[in-house]
N, C-alpha and C. Protein backbone atom coordinates (compact mmCIF):
# COMPACT_ATOMS: atom_id res chain seq x y z
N UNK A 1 -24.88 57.18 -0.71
CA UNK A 1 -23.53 57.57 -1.00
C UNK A 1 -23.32 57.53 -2.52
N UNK A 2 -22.65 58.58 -2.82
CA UNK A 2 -22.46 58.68 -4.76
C UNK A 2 -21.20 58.35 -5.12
N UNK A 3 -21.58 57.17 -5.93
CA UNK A 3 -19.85 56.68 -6.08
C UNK A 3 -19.52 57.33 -7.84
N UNK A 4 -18.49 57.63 -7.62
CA UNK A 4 -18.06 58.09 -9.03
C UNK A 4 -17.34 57.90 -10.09
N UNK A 5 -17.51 57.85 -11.44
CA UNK A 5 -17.58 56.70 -12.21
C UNK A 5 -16.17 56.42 -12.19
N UNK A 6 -15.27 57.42 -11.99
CA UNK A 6 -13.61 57.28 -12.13
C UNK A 6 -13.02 57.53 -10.41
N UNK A 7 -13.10 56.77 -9.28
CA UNK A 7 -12.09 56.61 -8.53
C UNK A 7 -11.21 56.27 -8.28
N UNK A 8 -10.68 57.51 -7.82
CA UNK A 8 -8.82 57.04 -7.07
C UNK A 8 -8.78 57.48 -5.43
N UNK A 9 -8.64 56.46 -5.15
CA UNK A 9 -8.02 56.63 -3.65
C UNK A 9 -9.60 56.98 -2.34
N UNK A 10 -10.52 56.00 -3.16
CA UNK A 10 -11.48 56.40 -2.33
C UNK A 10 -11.56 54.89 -1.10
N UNK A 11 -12.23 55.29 -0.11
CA UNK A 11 -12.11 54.21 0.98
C UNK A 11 -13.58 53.66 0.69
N UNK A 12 -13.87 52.40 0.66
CA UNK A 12 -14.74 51.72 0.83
C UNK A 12 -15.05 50.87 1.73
N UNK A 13 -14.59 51.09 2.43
CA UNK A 13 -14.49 49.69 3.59
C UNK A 13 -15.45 49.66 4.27
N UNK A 14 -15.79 48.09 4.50
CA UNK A 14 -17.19 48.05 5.36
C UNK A 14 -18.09 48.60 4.61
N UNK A 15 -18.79 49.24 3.83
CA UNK A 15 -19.07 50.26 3.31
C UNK A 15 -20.20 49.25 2.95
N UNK A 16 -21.74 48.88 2.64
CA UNK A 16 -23.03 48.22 2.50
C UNK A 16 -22.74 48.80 0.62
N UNK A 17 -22.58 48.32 0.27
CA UNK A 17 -23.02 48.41 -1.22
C UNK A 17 -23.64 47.35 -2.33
N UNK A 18 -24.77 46.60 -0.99
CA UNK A 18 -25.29 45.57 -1.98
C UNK A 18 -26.30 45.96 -3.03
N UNK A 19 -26.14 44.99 -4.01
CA UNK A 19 -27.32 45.61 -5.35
C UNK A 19 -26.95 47.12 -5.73
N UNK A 20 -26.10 47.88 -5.82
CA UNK A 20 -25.48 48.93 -6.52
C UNK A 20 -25.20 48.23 -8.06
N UNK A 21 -25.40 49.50 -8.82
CA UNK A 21 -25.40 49.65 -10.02
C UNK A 21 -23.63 50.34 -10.07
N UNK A 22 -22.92 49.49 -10.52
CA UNK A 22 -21.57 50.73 -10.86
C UNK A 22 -20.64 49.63 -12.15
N UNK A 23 -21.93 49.85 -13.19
CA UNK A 23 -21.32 49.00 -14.36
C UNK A 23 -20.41 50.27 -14.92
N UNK A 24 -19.71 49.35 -15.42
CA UNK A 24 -18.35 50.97 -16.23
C UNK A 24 -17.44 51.66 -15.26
N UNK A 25 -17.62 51.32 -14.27
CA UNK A 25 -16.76 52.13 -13.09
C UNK A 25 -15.41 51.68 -13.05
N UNK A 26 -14.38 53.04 -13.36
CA UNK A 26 -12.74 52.50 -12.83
C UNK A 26 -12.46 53.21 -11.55
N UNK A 27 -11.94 52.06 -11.08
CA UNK A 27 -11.61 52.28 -9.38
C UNK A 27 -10.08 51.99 -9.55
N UNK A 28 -9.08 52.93 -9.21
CA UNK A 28 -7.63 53.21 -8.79
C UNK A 28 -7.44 53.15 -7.41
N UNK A 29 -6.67 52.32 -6.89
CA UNK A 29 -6.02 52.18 -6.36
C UNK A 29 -6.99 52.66 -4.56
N UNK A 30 -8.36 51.78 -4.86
CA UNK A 30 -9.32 51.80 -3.96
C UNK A 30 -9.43 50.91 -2.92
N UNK A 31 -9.76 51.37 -1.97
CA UNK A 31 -9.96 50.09 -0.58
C UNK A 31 -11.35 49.75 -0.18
N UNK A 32 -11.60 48.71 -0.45
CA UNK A 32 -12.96 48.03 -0.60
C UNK A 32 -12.92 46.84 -0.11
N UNK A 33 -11.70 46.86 1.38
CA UNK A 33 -11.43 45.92 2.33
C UNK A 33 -13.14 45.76 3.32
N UNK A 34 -13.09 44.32 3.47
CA UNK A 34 -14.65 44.04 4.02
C UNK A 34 -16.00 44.87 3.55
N UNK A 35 -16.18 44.93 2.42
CA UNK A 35 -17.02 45.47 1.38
C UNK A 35 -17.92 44.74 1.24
N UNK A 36 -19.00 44.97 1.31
CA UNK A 36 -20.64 44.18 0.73
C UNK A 36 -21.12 44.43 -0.34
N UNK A 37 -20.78 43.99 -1.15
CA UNK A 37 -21.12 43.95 -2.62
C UNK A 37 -21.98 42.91 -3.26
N UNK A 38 -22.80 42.65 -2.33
CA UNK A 38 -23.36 41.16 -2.67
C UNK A 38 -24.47 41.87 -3.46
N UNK A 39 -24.39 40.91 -4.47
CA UNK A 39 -26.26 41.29 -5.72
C UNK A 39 -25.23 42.53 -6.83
N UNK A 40 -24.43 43.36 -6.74
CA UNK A 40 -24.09 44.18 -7.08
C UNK A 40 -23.71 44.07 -8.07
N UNK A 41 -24.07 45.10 -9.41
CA UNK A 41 -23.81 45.06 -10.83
C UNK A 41 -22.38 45.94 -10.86
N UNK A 42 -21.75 44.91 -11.58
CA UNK A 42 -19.83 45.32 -11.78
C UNK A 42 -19.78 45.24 -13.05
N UNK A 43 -20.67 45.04 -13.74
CA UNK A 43 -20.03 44.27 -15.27
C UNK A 43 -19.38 45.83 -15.61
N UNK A 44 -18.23 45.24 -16.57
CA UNK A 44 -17.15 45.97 -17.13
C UNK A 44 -16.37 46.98 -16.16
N UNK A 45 -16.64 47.09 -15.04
CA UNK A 45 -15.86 47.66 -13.82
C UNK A 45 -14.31 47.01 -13.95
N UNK A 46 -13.53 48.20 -13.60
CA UNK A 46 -12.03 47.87 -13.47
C UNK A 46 -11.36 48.25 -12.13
N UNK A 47 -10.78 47.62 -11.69
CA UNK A 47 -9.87 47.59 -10.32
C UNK A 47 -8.60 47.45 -10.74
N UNK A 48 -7.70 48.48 -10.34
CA UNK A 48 -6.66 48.66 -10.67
C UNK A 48 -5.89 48.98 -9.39
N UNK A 49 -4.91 48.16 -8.74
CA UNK A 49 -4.12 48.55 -7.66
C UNK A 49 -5.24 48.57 -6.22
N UNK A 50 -6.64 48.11 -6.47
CA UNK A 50 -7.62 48.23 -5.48
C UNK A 50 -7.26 46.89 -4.25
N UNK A 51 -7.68 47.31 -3.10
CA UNK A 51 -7.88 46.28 -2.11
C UNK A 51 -8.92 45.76 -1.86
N UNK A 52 -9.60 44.95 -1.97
CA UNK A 52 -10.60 43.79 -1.85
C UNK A 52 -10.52 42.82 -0.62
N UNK A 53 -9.47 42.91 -0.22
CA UNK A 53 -9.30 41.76 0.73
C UNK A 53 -10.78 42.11 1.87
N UNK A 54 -10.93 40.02 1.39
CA UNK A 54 -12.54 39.95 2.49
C UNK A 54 -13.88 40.76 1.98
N UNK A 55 -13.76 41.45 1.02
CA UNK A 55 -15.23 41.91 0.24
C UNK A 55 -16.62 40.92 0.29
N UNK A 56 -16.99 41.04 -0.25
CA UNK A 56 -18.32 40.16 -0.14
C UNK A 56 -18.98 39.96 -1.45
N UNK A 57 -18.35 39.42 -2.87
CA UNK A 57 -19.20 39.66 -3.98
C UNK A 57 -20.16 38.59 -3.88
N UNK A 58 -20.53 38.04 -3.43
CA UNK A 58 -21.40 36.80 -3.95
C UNK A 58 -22.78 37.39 -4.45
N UNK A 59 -22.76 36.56 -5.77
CA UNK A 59 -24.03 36.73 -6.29
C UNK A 59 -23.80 38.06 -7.21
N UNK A 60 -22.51 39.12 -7.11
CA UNK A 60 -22.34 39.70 -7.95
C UNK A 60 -22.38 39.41 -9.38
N UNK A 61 -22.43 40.04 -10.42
CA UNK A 61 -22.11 40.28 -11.55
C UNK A 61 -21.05 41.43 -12.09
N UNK A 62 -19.87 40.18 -12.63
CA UNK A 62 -18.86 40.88 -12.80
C UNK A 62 -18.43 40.39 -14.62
N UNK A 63 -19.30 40.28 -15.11
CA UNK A 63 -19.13 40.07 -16.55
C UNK A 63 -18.55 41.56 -16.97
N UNK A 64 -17.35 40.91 -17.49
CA UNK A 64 -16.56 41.63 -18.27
C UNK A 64 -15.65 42.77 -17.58
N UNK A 65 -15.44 42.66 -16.35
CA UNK A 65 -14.81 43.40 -14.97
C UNK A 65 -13.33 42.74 -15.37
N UNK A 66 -12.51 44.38 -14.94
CA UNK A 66 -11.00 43.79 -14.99
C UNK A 66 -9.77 43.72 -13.84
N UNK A 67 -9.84 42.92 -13.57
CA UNK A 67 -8.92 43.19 -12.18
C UNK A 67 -7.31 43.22 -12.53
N UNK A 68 -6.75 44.16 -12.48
CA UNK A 68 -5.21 44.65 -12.70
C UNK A 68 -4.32 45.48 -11.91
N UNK A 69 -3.24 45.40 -12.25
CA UNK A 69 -2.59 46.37 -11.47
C UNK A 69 -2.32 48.04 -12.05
N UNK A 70 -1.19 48.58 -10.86
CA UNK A 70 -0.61 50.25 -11.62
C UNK A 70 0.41 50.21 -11.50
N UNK A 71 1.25 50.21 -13.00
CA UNK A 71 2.98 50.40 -13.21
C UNK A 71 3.34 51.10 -12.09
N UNK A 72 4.19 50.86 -11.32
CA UNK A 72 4.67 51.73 -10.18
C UNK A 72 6.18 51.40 -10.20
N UNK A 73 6.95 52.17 -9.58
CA UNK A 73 8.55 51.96 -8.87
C UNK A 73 8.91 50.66 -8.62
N UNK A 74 7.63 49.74 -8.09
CA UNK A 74 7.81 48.71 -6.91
C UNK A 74 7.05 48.32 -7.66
N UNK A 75 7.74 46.22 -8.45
CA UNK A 75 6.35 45.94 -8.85
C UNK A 75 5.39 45.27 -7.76
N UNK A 76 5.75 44.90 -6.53
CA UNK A 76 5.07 44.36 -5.39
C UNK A 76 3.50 45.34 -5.19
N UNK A 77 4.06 46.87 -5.49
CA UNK A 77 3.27 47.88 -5.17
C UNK A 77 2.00 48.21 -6.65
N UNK A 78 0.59 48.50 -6.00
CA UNK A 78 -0.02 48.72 -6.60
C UNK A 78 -0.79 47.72 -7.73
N UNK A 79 -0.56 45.85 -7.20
CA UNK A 79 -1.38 44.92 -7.27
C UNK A 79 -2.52 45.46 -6.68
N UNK A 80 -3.98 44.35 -7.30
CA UNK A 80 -4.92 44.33 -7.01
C UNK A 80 -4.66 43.15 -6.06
N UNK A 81 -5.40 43.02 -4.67
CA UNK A 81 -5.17 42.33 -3.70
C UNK A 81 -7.14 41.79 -3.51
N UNK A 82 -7.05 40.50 -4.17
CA UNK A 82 -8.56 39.51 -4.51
C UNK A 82 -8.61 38.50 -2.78
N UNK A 83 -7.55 38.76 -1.27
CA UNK A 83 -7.55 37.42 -0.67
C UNK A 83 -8.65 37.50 0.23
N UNK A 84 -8.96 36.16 0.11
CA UNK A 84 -10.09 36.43 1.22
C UNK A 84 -11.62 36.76 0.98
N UNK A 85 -11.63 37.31 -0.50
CA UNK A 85 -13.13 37.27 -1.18
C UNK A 85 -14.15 36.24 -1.63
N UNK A 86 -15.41 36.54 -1.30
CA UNK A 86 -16.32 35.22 -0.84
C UNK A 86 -16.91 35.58 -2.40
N UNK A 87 -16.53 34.62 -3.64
CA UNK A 87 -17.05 34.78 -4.78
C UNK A 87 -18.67 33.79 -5.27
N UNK A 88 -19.04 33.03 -3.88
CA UNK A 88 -20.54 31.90 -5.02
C UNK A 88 -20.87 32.94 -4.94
N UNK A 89 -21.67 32.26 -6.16
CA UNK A 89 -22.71 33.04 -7.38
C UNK A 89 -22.13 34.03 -8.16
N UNK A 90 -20.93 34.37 -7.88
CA UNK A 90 -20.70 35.25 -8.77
C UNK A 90 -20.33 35.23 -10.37
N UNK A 91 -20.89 35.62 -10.74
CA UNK A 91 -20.71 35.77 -12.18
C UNK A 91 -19.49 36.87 -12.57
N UNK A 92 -18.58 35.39 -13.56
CA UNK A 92 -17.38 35.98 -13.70
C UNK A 92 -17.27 35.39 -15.38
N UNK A 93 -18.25 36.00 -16.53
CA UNK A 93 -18.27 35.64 -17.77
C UNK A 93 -16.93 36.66 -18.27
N UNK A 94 -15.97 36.32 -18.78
CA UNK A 94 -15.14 37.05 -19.66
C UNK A 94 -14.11 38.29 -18.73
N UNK A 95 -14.31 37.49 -17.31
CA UNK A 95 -13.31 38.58 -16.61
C UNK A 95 -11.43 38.10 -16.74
N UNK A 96 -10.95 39.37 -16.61
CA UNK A 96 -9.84 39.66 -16.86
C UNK A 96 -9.20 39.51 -15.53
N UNK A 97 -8.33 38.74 -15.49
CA UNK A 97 -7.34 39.06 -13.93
C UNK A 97 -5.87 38.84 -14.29
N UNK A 98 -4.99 40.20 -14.13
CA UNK A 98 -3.60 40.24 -14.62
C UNK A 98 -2.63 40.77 -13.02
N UNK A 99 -1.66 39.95 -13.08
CA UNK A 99 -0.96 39.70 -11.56
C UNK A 99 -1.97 40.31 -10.21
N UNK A 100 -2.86 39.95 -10.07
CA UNK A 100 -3.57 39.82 -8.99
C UNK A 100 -3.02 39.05 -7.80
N UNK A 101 -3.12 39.24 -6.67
CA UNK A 101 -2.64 38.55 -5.57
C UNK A 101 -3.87 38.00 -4.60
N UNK A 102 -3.90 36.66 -4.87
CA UNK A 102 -5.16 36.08 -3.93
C UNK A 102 -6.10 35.61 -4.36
N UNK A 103 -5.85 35.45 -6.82
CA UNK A 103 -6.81 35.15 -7.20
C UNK A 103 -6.86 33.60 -7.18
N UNK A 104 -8.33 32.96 -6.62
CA UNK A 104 -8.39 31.68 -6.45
C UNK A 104 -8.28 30.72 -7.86
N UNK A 105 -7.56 29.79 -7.43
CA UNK A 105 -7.25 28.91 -8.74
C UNK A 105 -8.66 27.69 -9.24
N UNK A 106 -9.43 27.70 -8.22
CA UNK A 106 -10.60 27.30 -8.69
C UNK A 106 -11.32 28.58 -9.65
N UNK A 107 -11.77 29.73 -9.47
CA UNK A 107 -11.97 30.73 -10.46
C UNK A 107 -11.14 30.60 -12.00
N UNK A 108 -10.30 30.07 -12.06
CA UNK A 108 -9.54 30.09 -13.60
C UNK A 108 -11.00 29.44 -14.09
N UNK A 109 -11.12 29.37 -14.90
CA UNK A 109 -12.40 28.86 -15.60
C UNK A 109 -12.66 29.36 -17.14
N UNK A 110 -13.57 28.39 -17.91
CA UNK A 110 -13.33 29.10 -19.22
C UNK A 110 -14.48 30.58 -19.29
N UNK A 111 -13.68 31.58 -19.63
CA UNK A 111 -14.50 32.74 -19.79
C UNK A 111 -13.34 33.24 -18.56
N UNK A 112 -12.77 32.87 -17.45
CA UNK A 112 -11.90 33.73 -17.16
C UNK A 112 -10.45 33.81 -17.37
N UNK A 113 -9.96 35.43 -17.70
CA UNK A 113 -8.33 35.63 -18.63
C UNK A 113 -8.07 35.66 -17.09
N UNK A 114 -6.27 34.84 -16.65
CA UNK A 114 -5.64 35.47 -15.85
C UNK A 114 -4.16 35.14 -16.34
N UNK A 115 -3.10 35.74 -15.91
CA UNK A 115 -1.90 36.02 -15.90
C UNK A 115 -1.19 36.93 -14.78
């Protein structure tokens, strides 16, 4: 499956994407609910308004990955939604997380921004 470097509105779910390469990738407002992403290179990847809930990063690499939202009407609408994601091993050097919903408060750590 060819993922492309700028998605919006693509479904990922369930979807096997362990050990994928998708460094640099912005994902809008994507569903990547129960996602296997385990081993998988994220560094500098951005999620914006994406669903995650229950993904599978462990063991990912997400150095320098930004998890955020999309100005919308509704600020409830168009959070990045982190609940339920199984993060050991993941490497989270210098990641960004801005009003995220579900980000774990053990993850605050030095090297990770959240607000």
């Amino acid at each position: 499956m060819s993922i492309l470097p700028g998605a919006t509105r693509q479904s990922f779910v369930g979807r096997d994407l362990r050990h994928r390469t998708l460094d640099g990738h912005y994902f809008k407002f994507c569903d990547f609910r129960g996602a296997d992403l385990r081993g998988a290179s994220l560094r500098g990847a951005r999620f914006a308004g994406c669903d995650l809930r229950d993904a599978d990063l462990r063991d990912a690499d997400l150095s320098y990955a930004q998890f955020s939202y999309v100005s919308t009407h509704d600020p409830e609408y168009g959070r990045t939604d982190v609940t339920g994601v199984r993060w050991d091993g993941a490497i989270l050097r210098d990641v960004t997380a801005k009003r995220v919903i579900g980000w774990p408060d053990d993850l605050s750590a030095p090297g990770v921004t959240t607000s």
